[in-house]
PDB file of N, CA and C in Angstrom:
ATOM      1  N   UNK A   1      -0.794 -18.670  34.167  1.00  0.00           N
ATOM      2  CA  UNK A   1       0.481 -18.111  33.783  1.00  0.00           C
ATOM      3  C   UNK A   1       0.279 -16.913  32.842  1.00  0.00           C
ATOM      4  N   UNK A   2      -0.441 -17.230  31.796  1.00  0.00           N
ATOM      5  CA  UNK A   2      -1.015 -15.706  30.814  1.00  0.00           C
ATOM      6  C   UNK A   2      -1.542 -14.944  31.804  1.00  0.00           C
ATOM      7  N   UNK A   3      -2.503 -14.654  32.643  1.00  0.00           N
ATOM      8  CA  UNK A   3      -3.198 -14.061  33.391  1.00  0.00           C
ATOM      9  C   UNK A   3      -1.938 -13.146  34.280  1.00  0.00           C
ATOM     10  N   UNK A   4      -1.159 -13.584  34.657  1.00  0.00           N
ATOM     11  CA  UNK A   4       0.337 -13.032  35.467  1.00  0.00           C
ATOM     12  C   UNK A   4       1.224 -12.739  34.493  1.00  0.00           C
ATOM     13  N   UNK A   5       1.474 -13.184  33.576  1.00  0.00           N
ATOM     14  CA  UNK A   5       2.079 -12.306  32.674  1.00  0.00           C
ATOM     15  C   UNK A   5       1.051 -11.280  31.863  1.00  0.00           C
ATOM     16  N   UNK A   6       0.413 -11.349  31.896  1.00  0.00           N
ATOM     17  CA  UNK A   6      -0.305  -9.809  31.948  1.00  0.00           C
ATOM     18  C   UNK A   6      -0.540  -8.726  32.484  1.00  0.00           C
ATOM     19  N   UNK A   7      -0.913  -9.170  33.386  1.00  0.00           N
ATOM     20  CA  UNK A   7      -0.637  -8.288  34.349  1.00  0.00           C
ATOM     21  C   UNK A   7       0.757  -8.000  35.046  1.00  0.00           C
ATOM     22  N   UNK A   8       1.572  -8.337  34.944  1.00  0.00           N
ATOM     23  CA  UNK A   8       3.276  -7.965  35.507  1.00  0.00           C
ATOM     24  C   UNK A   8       3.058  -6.963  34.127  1.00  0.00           C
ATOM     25  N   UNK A   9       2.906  -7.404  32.684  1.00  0.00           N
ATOM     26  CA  UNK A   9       3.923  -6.571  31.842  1.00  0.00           C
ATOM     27  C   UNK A   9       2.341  -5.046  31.606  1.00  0.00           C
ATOM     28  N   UNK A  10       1.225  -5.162  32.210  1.00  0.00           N
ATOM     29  CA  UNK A  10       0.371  -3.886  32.202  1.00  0.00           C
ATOM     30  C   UNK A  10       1.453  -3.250  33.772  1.00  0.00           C
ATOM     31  N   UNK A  11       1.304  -3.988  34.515  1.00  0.00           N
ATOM     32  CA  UNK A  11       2.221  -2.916  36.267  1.00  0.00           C
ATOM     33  C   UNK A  11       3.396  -2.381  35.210  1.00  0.00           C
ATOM     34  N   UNK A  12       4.196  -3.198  34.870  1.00  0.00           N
ATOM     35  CA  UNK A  12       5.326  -2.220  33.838  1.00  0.00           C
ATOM     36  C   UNK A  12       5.157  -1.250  33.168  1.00  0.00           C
ATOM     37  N   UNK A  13       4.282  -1.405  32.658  1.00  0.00           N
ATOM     38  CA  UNK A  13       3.847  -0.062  31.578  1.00  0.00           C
ATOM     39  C   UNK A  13       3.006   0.987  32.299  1.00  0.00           C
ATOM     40  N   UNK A  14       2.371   0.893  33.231  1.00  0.00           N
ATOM     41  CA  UNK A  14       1.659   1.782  34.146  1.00  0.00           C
ATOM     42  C   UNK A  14       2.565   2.534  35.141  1.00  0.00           C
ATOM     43  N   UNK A  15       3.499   1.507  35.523  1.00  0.00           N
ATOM     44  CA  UNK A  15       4.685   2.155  36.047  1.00  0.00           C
ATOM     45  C   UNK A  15       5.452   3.194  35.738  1.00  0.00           C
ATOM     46  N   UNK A  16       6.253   2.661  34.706  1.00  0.00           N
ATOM     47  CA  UNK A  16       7.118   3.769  33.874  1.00  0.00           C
ATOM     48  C   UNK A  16       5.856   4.938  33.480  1.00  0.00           C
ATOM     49  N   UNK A  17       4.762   4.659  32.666  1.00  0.00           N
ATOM     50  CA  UNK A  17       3.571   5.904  32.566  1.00  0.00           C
ATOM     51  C   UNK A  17       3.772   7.228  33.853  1.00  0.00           C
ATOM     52  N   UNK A  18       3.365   6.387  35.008  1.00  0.00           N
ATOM     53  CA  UNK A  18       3.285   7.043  36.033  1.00  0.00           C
ATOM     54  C   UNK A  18       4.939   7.654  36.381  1.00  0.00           C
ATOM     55  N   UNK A  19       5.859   7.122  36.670  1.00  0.00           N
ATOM     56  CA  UNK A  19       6.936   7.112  37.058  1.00  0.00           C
ATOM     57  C   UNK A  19       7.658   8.177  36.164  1.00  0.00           C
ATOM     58  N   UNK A  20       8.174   7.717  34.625  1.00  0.00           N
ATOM     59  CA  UNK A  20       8.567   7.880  33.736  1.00  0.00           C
ATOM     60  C   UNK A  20       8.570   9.853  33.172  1.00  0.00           C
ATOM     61  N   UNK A  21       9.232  10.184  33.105  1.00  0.00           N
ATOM     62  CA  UNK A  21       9.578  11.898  32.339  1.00  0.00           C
ATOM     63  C   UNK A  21       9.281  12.038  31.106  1.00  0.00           C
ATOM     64  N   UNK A  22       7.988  13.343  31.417  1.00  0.00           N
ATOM     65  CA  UNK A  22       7.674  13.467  30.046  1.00  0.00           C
ATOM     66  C   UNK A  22       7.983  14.659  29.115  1.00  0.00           C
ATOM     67  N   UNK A  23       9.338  14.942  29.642  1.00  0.00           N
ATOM     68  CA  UNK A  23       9.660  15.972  28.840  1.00  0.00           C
ATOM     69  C   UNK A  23      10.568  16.290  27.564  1.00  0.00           C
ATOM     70  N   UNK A  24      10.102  16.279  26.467  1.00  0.00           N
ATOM     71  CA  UNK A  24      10.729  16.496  25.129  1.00  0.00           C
ATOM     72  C   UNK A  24      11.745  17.322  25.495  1.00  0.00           C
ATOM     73  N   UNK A  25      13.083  16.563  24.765  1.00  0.00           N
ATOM     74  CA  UNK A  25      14.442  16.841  24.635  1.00  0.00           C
ATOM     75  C   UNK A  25      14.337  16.699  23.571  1.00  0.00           C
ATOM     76  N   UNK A  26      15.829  17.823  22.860  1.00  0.00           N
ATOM     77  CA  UNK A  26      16.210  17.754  21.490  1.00  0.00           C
ATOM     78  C   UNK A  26      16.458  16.397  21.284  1.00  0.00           C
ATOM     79  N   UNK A  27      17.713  15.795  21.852  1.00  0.00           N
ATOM     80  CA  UNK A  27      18.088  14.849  21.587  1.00  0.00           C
ATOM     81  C   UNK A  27      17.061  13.505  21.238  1.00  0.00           C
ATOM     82  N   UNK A  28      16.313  13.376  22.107  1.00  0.00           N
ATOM     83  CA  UNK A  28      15.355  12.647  22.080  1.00  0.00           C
ATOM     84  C   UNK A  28      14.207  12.415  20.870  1.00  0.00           C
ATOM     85  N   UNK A  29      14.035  14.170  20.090  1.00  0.00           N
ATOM     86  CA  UNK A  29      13.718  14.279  18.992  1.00  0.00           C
ATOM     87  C   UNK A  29      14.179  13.892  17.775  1.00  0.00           C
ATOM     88  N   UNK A  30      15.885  13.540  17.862  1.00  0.00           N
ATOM     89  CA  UNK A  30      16.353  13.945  16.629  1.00  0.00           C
ATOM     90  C   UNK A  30      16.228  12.394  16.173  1.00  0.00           C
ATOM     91  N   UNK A  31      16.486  12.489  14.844  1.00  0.00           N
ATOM     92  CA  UNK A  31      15.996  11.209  13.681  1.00  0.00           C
ATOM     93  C   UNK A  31      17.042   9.851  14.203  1.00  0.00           C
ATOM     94  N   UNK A  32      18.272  10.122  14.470  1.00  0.00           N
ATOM     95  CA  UNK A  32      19.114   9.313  14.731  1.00  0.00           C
ATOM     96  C   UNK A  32      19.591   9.875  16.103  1.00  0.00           C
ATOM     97  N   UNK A  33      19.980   8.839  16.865  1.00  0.00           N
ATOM     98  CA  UNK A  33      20.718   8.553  18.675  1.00  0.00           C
ATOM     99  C   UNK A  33      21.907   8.204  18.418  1.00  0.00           C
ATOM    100  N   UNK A  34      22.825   8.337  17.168  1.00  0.00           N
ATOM    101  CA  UNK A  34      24.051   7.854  17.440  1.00  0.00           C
ATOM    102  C   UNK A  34      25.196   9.366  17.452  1.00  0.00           C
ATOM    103  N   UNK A  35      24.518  10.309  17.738  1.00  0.00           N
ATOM    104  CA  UNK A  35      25.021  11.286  18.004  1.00  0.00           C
ATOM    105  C   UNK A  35      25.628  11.914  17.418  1.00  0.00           C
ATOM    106  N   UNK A  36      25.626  11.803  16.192  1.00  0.00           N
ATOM    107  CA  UNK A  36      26.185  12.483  14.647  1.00  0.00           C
ATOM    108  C   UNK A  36      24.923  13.247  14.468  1.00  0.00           C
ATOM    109  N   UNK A  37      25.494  14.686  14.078  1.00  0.00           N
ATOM    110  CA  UNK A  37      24.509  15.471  13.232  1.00  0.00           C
ATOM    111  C   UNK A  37      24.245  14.770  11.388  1.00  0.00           C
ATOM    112  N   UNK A  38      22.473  14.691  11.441  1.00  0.00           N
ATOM    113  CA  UNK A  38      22.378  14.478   9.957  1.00  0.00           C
ATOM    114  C   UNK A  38      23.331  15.244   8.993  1.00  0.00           C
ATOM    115  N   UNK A  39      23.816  14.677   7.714  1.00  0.00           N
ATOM    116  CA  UNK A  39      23.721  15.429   6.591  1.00  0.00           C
ATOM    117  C   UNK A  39      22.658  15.283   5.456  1.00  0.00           C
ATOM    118  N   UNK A  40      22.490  16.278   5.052  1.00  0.00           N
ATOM    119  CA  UNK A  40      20.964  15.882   4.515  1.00  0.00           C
ATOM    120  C   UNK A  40      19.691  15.883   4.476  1.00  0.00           C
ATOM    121  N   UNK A  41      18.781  15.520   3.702  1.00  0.00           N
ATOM    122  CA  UNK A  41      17.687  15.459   4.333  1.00  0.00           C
ATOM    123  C   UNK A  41      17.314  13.931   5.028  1.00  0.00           C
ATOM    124  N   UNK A  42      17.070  13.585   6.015  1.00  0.00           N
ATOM    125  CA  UNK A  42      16.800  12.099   7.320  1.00  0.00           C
ATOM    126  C   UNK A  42      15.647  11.489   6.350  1.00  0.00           C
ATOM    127  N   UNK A  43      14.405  12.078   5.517  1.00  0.00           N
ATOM    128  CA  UNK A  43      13.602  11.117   5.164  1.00  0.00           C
ATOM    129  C   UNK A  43      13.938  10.836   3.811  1.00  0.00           C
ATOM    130  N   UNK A  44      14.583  10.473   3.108  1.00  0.00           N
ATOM    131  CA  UNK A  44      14.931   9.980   1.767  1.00  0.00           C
ATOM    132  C   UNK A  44      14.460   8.426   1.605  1.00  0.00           C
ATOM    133  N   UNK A  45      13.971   8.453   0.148  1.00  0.00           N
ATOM    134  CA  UNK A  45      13.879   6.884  -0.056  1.00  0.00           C
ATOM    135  C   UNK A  45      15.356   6.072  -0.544  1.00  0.00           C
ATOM    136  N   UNK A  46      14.622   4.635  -0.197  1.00  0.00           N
ATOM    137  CA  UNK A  46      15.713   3.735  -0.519  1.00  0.00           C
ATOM    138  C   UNK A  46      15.582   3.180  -1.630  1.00  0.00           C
ATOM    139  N   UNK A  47      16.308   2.697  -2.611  1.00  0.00           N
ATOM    140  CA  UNK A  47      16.421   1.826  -3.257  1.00  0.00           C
ATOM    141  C   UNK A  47      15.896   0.756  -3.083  1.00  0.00           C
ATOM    142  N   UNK A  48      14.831   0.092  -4.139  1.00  0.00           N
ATOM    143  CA  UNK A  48      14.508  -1.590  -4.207  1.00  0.00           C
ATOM    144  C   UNK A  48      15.403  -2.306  -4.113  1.00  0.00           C
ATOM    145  N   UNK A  49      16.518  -2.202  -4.620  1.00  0.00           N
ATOM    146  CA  UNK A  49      17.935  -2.788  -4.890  1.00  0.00           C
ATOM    147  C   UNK A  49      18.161  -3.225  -3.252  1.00  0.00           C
ATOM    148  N   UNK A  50      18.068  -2.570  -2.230  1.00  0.00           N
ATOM    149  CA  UNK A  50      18.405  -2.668  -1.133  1.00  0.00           C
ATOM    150  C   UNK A  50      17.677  -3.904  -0.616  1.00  0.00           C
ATOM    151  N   UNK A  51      16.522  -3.860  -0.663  1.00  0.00           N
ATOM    152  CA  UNK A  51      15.269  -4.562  -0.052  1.00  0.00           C
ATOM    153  C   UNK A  51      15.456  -5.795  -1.164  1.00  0.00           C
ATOM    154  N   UNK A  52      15.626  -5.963  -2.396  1.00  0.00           N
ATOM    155  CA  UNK A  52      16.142  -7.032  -3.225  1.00  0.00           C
ATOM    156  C   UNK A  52      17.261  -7.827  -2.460  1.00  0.00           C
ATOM    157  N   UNK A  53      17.814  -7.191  -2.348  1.00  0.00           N
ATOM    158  CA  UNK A  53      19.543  -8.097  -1.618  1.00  0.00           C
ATOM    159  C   UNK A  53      19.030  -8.353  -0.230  1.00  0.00           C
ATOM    160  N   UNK A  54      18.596  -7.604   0.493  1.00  0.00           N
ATOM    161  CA  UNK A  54      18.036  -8.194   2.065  1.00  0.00           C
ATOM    162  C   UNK A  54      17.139  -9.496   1.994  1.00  0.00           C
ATOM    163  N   UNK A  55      16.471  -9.206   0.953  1.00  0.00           N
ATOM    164  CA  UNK A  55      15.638 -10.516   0.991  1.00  0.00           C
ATOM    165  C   UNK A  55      16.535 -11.808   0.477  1.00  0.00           C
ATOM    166  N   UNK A  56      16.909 -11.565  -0.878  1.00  0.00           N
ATOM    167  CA  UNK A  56      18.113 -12.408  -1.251  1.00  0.00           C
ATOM    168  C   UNK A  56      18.989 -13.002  -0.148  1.00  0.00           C
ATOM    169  N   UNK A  57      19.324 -12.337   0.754  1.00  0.00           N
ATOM    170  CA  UNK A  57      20.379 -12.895   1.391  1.00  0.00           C
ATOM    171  C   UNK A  57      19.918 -13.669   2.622  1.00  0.00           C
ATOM    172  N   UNK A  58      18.053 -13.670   2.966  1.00  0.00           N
ATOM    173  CA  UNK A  58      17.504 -14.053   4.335  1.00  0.00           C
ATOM    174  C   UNK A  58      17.377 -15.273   3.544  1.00  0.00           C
ATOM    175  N   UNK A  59      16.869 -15.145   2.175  1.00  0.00           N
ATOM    176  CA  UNK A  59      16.555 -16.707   1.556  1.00  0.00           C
ATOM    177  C   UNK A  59      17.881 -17.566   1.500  1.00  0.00           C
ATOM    178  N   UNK A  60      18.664 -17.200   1.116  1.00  0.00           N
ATOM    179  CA  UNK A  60      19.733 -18.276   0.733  1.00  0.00           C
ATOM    180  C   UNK A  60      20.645 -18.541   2.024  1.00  0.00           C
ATOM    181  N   UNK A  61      20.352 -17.233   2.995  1.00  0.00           N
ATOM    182  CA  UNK A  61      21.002 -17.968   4.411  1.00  0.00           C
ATOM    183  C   UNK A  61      19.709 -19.092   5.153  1.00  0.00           C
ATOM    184  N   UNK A  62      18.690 -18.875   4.943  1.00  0.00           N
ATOM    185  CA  UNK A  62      18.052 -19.555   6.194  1.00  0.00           C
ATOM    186  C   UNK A  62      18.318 -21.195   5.255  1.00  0.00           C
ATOM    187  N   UNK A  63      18.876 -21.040   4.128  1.00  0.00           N
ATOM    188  CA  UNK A  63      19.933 -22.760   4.026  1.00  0.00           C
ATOM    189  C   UNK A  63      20.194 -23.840   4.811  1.00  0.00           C
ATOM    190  N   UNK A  64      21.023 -22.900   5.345  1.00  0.00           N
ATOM    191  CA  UNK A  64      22.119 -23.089   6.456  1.00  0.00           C
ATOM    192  C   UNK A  64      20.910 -23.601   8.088  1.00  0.00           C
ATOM    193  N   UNK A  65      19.318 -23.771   8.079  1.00  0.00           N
ATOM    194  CA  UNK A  65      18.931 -23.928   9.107  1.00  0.00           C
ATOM    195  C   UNK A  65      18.523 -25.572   8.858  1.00  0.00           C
ATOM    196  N   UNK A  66      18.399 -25.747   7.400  1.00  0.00           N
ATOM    197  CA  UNK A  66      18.277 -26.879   7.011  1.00  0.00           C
ATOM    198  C   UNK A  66      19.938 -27.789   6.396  1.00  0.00           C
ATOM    199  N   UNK A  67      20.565 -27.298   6.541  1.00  0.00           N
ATOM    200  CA  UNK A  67      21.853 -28.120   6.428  1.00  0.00           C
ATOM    201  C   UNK A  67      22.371 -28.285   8.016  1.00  0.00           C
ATOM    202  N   UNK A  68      22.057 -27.312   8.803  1.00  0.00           N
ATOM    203  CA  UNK A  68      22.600 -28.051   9.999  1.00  0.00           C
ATOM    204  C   UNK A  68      22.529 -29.277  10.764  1.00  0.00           C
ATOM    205  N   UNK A  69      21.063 -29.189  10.701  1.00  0.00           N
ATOM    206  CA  UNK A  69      20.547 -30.427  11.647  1.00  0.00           C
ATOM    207  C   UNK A  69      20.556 -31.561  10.542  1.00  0.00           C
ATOM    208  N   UNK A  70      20.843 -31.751   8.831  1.00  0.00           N
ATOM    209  CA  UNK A  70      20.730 -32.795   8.080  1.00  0.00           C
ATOM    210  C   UNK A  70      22.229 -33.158   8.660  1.00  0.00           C
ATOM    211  N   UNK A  71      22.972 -32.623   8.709  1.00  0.00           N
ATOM    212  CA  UNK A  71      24.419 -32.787   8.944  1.00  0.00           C
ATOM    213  C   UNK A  71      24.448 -33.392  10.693  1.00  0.00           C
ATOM    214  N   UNK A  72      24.092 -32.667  11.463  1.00  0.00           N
ATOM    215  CA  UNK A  72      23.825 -33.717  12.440  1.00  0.00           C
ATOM    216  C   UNK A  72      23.272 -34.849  12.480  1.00  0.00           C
ATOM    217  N   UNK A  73      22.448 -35.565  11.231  1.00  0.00           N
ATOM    218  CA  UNK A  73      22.037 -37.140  11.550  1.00  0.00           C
ATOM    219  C   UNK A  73      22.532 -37.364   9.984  1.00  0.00           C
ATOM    220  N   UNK A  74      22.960 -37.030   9.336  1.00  0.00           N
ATOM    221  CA  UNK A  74      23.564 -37.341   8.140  1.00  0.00           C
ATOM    222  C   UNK A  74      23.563 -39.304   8.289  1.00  0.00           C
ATOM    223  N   UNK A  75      24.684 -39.540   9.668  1.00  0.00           N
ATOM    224  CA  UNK A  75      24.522 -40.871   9.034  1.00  0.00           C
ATOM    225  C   UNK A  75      23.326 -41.639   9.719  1.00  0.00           C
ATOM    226  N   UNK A  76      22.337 -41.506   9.981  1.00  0.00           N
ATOM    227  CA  UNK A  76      21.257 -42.670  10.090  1.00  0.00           C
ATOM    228  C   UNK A  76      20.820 -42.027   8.931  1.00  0.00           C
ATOM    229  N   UNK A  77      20.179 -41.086   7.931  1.00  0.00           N
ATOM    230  CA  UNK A  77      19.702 -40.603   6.677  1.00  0.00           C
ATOM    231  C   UNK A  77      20.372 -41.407   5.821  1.00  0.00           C
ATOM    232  N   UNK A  78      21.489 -42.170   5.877  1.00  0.00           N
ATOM    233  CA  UNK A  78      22.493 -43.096   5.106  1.00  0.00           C
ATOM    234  C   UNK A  78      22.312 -42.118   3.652  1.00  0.00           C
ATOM    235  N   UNK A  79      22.205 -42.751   2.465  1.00  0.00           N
ATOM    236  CA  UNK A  79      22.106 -42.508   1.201  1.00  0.00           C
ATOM    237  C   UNK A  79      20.918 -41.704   0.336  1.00  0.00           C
ATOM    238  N   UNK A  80      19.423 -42.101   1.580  1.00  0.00           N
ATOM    239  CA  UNK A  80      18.694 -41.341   0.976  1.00  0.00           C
ATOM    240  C   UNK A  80      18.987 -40.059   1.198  1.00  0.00           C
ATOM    241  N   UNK A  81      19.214 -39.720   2.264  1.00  0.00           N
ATOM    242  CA  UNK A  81      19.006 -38.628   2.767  1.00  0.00           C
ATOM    243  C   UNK A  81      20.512 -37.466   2.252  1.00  0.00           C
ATOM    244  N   UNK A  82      21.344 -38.190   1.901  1.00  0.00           N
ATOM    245  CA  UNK A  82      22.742 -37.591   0.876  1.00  0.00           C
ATOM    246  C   UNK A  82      22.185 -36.908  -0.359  1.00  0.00           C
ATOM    247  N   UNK A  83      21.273 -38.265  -0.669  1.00  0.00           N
ATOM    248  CA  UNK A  83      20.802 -37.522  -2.289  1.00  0.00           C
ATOM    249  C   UNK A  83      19.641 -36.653  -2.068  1.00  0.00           C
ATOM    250  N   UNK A  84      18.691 -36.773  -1.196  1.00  0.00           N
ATOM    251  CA  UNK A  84      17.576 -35.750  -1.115  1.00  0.00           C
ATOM    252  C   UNK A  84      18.578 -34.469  -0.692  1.00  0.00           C
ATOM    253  N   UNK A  85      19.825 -34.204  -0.298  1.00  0.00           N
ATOM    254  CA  UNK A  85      20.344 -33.026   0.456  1.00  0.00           C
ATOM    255  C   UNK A  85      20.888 -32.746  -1.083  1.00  0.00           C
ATOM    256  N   UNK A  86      21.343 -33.315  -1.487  1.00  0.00           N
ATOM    257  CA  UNK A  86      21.952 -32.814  -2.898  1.00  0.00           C
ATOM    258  C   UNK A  86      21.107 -32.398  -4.178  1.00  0.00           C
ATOM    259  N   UNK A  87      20.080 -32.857  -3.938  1.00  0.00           N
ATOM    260  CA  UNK A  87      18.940 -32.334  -4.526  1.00  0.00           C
ATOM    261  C   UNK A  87      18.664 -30.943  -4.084  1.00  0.00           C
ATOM    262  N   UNK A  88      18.528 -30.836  -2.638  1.00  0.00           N
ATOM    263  CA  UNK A  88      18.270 -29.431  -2.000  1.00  0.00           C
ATOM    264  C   UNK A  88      19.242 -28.305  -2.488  1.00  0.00           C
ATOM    265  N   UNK A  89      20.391 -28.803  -2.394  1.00  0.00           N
ATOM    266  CA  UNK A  89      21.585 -27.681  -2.527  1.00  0.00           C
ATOM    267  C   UNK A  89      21.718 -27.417  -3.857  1.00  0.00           C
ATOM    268  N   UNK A  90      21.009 -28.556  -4.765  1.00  0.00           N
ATOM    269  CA  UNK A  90      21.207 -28.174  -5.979  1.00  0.00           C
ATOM    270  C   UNK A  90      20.238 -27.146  -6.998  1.00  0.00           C
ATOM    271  N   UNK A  91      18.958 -26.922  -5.796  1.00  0.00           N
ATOM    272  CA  UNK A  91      18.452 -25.999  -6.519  1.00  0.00           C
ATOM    273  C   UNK A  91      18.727 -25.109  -6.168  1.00  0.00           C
ATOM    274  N   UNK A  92      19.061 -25.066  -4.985  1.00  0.00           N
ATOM    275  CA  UNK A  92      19.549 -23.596  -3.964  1.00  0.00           C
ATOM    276  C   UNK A  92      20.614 -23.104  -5.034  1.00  0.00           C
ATOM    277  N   UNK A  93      21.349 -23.600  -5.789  1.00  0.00           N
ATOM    278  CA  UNK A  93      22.735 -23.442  -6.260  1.00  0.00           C
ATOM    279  C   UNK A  93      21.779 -22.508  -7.790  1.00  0.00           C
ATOM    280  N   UNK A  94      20.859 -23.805  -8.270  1.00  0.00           N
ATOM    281  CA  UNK A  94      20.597 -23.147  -9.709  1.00  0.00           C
ATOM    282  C   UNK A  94      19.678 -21.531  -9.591  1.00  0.00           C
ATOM    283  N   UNK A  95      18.547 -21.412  -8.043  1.00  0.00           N
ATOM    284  CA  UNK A  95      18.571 -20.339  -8.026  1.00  0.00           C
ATOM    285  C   UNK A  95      19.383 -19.471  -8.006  1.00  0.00           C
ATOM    286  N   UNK A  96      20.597 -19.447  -7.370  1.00  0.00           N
ATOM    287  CA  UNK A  96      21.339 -18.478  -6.969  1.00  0.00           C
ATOM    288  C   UNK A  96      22.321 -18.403  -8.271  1.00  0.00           C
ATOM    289  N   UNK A  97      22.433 -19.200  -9.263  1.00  0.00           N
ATOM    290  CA  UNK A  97      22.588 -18.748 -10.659  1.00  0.00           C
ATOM    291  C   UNK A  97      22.030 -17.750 -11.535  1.00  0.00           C
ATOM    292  N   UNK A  98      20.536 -18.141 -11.448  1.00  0.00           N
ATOM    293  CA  UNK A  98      19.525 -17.470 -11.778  1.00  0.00           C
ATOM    294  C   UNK A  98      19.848 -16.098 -11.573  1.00  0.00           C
ATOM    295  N   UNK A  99      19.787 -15.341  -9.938  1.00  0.00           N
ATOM    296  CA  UNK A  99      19.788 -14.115  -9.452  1.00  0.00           C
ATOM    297  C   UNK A  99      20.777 -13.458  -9.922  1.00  0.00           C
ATOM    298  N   UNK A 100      22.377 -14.316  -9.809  1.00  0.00           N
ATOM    299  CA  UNK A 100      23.152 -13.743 -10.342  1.00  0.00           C
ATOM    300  C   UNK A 100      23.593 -13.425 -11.533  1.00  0.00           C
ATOM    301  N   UNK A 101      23.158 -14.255 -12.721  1.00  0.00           N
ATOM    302  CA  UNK A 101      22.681 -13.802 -14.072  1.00  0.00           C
ATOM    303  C   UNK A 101      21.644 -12.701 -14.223  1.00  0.00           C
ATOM    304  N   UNK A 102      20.488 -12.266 -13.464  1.00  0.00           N
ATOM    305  CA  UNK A 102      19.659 -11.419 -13.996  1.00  0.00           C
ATOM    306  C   UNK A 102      20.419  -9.668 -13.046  1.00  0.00           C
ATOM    307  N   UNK A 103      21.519 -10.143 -12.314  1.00  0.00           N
ATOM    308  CA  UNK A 103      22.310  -9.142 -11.860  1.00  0.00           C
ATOM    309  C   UNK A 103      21.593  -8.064 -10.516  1.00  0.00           C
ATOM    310  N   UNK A 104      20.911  -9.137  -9.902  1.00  0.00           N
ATOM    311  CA  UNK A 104      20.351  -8.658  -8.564  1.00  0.00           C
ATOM    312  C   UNK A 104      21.287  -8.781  -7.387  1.00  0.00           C
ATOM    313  N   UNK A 105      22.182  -8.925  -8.111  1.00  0.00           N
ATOM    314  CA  UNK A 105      23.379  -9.518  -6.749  1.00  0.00           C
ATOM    315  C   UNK A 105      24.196  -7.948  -6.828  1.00  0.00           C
ATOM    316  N   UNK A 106      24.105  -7.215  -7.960  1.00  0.00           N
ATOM    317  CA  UNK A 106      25.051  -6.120  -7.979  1.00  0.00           C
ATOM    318  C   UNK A 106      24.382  -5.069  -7.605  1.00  0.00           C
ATOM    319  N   UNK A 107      25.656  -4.116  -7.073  1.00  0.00           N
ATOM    320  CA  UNK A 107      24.906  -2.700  -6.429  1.00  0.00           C
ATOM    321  C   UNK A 107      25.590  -2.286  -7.459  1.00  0.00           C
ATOM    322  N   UNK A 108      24.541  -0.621  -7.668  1.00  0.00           N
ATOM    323  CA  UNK A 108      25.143  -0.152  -8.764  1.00  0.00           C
ATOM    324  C   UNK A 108      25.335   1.502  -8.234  1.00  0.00           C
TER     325      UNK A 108
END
């Protein structure tokens, strides 16, 4: 099965190679495809602040991957498994105190 999916996805790429137009267009050049002219200069840096909150927000959502499925067997987990979840949410809670006291939650 690896051996054929290798070779299908090399014929793909040899394909389009062969097949495929190789001729530079503006459009094709420009920094953004959503068809607005830049304002500005296109390579500017970003803010940490940005990359702070993206991460912030992958941690405290991927939560939600461990409350789902506790919530689907919730009741055979009976009681232990109530208080080990309340344990969970409760640090989730005191981090997200934390962040929002040291004011990583705000854009400025």
């Amino acid at each position: 099965m690896i051996i054929i999916a290798s070779l299908a996805a090399l014929l793909f790429v040899g394909a389009s190679h062969v097949l495929g137009e190789r001729k530079s267009k503006i459009a094709k050049l420009s920094p953004y495809e959503c068809g607005m002219q830049t304002v500005g200069p296109t390579r500017r840096r970003i803010t940490i602040r940005y990359y702070i909150i993206a991460m912030l927000f992958l941690i405290f959502d991927i939560e939600i991957m461990f409350l789902y499925p506790w919530a689907v067997v919730t009741r055979s987990l009976k009681l232990f498994g109530f208080i080990e979840m309340l344990i969970f949410v409760f640090i989730l809670f005191v981090g997200y105190v934390y962040v929002w006291k040291k004011g990583a939650l705000e854009w400025d």
